[in-house]
N, C-alpha and C. Protein backbone atom coordinates (compact mmCIF):
# COMPACT_ATOMS: atom_id res chain seq x y z
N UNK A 1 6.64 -47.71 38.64
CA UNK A 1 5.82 -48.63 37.89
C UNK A 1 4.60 -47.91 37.30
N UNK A 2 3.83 -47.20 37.50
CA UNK A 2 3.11 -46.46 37.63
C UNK A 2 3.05 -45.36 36.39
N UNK A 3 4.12 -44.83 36.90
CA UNK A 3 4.53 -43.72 35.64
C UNK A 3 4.70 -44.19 34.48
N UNK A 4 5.69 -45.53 34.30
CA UNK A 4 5.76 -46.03 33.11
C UNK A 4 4.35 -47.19 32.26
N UNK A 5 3.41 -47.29 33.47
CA UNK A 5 2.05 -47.48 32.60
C UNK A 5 1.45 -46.33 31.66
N UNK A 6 1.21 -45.10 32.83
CA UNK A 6 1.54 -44.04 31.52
C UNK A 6 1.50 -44.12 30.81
N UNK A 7 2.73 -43.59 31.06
CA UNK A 7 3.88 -43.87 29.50
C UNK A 7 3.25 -44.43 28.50
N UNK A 8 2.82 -45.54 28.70
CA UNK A 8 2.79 -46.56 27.73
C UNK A 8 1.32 -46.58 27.01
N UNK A 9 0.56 -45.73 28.35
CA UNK A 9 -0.98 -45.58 28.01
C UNK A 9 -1.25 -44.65 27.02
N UNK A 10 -0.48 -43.80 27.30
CA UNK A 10 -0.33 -42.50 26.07
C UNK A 10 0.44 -42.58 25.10
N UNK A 11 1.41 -43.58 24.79
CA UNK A 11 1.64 -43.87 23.25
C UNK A 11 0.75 -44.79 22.72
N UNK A 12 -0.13 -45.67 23.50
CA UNK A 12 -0.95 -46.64 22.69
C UNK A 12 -1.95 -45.61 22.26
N UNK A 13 -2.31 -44.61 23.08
CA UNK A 13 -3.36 -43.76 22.67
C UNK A 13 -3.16 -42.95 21.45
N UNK A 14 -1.70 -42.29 21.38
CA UNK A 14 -1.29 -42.23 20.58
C UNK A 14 -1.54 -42.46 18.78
N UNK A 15 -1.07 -43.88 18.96
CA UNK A 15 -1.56 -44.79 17.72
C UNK A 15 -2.68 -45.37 17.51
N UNK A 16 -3.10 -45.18 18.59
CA UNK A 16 -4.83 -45.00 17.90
C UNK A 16 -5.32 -44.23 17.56
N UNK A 17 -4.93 -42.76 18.08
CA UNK A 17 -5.63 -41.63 16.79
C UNK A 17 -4.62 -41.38 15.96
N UNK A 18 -3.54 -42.22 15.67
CA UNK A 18 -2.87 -41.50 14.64
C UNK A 18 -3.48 -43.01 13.30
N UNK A 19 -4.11 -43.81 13.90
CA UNK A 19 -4.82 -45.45 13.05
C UNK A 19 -6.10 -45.04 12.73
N UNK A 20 -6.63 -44.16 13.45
CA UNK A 20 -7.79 -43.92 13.10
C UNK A 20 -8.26 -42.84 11.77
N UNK A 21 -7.29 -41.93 11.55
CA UNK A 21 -7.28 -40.58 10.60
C UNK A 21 -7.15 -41.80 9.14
N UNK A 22 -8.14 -41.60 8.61
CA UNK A 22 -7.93 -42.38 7.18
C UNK A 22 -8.54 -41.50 6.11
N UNK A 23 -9.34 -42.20 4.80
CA UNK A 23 -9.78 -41.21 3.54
C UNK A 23 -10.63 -41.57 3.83
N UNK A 24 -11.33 -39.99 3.35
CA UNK A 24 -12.91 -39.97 4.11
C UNK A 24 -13.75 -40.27 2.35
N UNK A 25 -15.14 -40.57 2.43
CA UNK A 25 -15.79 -41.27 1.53
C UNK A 25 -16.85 -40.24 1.05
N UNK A 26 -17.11 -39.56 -0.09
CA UNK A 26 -18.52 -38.87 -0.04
C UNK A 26 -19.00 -39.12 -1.32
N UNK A 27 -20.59 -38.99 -1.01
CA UNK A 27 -21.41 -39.43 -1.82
C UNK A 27 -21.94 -38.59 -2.55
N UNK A 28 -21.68 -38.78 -3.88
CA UNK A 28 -22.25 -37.59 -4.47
C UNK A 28 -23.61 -37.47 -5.55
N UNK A 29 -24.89 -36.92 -5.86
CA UNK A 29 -25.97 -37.15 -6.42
C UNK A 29 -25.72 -36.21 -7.54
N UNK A 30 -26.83 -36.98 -9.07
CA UNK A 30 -26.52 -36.32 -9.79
C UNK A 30 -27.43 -34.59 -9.98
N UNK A 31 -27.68 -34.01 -8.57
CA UNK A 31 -28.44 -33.35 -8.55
C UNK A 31 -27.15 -31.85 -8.20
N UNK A 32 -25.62 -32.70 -7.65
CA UNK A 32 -24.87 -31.90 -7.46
C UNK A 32 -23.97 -31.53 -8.19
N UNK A 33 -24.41 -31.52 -9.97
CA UNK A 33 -23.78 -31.54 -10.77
C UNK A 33 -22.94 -29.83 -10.52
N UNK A 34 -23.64 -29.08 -10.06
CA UNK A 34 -22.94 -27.59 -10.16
C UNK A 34 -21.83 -28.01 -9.37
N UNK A 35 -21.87 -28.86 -8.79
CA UNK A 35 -20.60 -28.64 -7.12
C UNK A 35 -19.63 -29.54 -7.52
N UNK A 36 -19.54 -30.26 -8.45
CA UNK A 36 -18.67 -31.21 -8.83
C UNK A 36 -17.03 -31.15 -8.47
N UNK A 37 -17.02 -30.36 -9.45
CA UNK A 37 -15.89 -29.65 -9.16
C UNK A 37 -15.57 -28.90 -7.50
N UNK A 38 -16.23 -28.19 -7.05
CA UNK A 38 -15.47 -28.18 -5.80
C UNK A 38 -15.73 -29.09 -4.84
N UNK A 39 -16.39 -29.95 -4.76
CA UNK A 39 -16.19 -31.51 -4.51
C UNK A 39 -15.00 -32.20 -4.41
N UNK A 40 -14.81 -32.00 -5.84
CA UNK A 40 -13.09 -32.73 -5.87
C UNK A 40 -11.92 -31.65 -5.47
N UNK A 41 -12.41 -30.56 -5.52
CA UNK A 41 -11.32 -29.71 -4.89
C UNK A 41 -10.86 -29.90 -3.59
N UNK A 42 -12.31 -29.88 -2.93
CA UNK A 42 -12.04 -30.12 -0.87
C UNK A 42 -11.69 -31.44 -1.09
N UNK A 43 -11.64 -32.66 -1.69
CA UNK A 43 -11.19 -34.00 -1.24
C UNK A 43 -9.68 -33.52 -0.93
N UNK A 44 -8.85 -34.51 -0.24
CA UNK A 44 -8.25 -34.74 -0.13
C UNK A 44 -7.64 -35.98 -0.71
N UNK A 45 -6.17 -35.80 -0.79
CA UNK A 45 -5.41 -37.14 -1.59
C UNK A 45 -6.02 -38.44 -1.15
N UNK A 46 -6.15 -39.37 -1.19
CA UNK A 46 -6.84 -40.63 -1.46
C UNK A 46 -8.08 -40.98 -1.21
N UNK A 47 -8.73 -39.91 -1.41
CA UNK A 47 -10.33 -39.90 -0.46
C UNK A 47 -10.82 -40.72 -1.65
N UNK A 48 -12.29 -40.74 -1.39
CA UNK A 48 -13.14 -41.13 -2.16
C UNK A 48 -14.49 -40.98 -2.78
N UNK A 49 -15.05 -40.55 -3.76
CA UNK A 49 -16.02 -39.63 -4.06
C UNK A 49 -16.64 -41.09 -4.58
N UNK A 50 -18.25 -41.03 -4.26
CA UNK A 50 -19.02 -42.07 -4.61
C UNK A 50 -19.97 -41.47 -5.61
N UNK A 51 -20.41 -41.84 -7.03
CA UNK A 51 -21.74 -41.16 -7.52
C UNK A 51 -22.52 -42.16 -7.53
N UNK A 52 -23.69 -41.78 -7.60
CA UNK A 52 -24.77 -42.59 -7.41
C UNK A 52 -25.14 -42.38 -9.42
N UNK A 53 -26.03 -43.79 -9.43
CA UNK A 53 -26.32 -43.98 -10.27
C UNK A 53 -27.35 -43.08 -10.67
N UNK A 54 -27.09 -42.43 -12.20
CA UNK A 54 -28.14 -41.37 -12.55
C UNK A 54 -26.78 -40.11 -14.41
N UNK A 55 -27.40 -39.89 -14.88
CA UNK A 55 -26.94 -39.12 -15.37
C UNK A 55 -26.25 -37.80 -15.01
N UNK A 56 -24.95 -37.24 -15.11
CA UNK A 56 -24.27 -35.98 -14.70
C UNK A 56 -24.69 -34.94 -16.27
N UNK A 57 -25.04 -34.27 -16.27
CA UNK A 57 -25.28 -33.42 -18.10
C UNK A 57 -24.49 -32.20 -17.46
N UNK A 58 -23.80 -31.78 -18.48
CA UNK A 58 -22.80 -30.34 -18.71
C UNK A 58 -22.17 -30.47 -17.45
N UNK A 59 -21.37 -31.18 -17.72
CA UNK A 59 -20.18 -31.30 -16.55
C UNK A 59 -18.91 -30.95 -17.23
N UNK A 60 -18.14 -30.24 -16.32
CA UNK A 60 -16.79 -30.45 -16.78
C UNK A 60 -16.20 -30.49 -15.69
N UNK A 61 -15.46 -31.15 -15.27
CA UNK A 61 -14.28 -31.45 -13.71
C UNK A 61 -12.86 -31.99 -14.33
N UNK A 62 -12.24 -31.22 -13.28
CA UNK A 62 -10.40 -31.99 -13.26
C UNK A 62 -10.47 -32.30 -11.98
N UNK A 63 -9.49 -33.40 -11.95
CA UNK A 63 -9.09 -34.21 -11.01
C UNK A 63 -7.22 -34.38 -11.23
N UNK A 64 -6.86 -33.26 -10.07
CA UNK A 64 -5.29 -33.81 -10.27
C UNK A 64 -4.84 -33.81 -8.66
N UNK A 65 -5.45 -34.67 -8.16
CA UNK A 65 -4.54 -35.22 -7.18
C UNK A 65 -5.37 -37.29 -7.71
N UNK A 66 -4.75 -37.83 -6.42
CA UNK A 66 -5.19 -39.39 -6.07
C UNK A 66 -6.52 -39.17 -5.76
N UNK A 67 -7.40 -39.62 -6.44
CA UNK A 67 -8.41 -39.65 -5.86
C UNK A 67 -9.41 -41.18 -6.36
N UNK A 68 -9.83 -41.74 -5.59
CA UNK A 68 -11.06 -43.24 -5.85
C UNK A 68 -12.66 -42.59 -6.62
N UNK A 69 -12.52 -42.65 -7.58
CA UNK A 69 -13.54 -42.20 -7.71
C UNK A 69 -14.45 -43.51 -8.28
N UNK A 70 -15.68 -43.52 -7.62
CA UNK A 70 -16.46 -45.36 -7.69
C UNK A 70 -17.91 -44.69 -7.98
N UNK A 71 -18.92 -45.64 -8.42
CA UNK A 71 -20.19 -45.35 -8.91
C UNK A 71 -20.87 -46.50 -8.44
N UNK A 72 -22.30 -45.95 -8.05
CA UNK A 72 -23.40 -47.08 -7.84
C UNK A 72 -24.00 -47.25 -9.13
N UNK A 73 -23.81 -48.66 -9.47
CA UNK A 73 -24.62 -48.77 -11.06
C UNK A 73 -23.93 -47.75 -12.40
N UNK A 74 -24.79 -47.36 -12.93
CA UNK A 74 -24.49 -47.07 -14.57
C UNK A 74 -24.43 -45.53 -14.06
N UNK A 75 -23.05 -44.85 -14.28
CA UNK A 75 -23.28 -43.08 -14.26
C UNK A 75 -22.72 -42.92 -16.08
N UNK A 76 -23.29 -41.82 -16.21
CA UNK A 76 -23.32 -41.25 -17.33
C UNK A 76 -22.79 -39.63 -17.17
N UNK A 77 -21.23 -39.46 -17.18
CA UNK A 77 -20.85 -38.16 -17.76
C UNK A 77 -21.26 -37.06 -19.26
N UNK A 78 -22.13 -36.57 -18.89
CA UNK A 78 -21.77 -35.36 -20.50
C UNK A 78 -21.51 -34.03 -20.07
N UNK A 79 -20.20 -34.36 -21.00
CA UNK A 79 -19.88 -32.89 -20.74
C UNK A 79 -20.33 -31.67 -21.74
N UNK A 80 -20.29 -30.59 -22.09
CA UNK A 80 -20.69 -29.39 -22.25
C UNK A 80 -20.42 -29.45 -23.86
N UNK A 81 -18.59 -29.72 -23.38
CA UNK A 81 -17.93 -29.75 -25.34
C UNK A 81 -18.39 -30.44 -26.16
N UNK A 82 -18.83 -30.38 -26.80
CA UNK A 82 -19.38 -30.89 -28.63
C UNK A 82 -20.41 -32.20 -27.87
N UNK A 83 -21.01 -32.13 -26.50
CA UNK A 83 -22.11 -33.29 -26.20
C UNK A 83 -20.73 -34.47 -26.12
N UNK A 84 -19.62 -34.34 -25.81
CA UNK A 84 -19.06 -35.44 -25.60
C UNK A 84 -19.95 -36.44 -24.10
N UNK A 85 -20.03 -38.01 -23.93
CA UNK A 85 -20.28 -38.87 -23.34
C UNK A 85 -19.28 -39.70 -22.86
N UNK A 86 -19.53 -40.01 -21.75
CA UNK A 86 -18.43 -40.34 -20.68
C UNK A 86 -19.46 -41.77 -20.31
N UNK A 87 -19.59 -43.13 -20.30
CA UNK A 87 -20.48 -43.49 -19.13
C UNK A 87 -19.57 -44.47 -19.12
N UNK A 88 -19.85 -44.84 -17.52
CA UNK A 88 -19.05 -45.62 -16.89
C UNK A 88 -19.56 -46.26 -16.24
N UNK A 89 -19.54 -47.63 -16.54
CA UNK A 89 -20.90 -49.24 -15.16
C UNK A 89 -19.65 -49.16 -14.09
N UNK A 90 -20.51 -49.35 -13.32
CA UNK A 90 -19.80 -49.65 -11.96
C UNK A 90 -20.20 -51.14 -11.37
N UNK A 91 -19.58 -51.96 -11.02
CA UNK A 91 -20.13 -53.04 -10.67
C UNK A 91 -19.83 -53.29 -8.89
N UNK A 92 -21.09 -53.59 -8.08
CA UNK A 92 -20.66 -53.47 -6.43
C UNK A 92 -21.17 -54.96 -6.07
C-alpha cells in the first residue's frame, strides 16, 4: 500500500512540474533599443515580449518563430530605412 502511494506521489509530482514550465513574459524599455533583436533571439517559441510605451528610433528586428508580442499604450517603431514608421496602440 505504501509503495503504491509513491507511486502515485511521484507522478502527481510529476505533472506538476511538467504544468508548471510555460512562456515566460519580458518586458522590454525603449531604452533597449540596441538589444532588440537579441531579445527576440533568446525568446523562445510562444513567449512573450512586452514594450512599454515610448518610442523605439532605428530599429530593425526579425521575428521568425511564434512569438506574443503586446505593448503598454502607444509604441512607436522607426526603423533606420528611408525613416519608415511602424506605431502600434495597444489597448490593456
Amino acid at each position: 500500500m505504501k509503495k503504491k502511494f509513491l507511486i502515485l506521489m511521484f507522478v502527481v509530482s510529476l505533472f506538476m512540474l511538467i504544468g508548471s514550465v510555460s512562456a515566460a513574459d519580458k518586458n522590454v524599455n525603449p531604452e533597449a533599443i540596441n538589444n532588440i533583436q537579441n531579445i527576440i533571439d533568446k525568446a523562445n517559441k510562444g513567449d512573450s515580449r512586452l514594450f512599454k510605451e515610448g518610442k523605439y528610433k532605428g530599429i530593425n528586428f526579425t521575428v521568425n518563430k511564434s512569438l506574443n508580442i503586446k505593448g503598454n499604450g502607444r509604441v512607436n517603431f522607426i526603423c533606420t530605412e528611408d525613416n519608415y514608421q511602424l506605431v502600434i496602440y495597444f489597448t490593456t
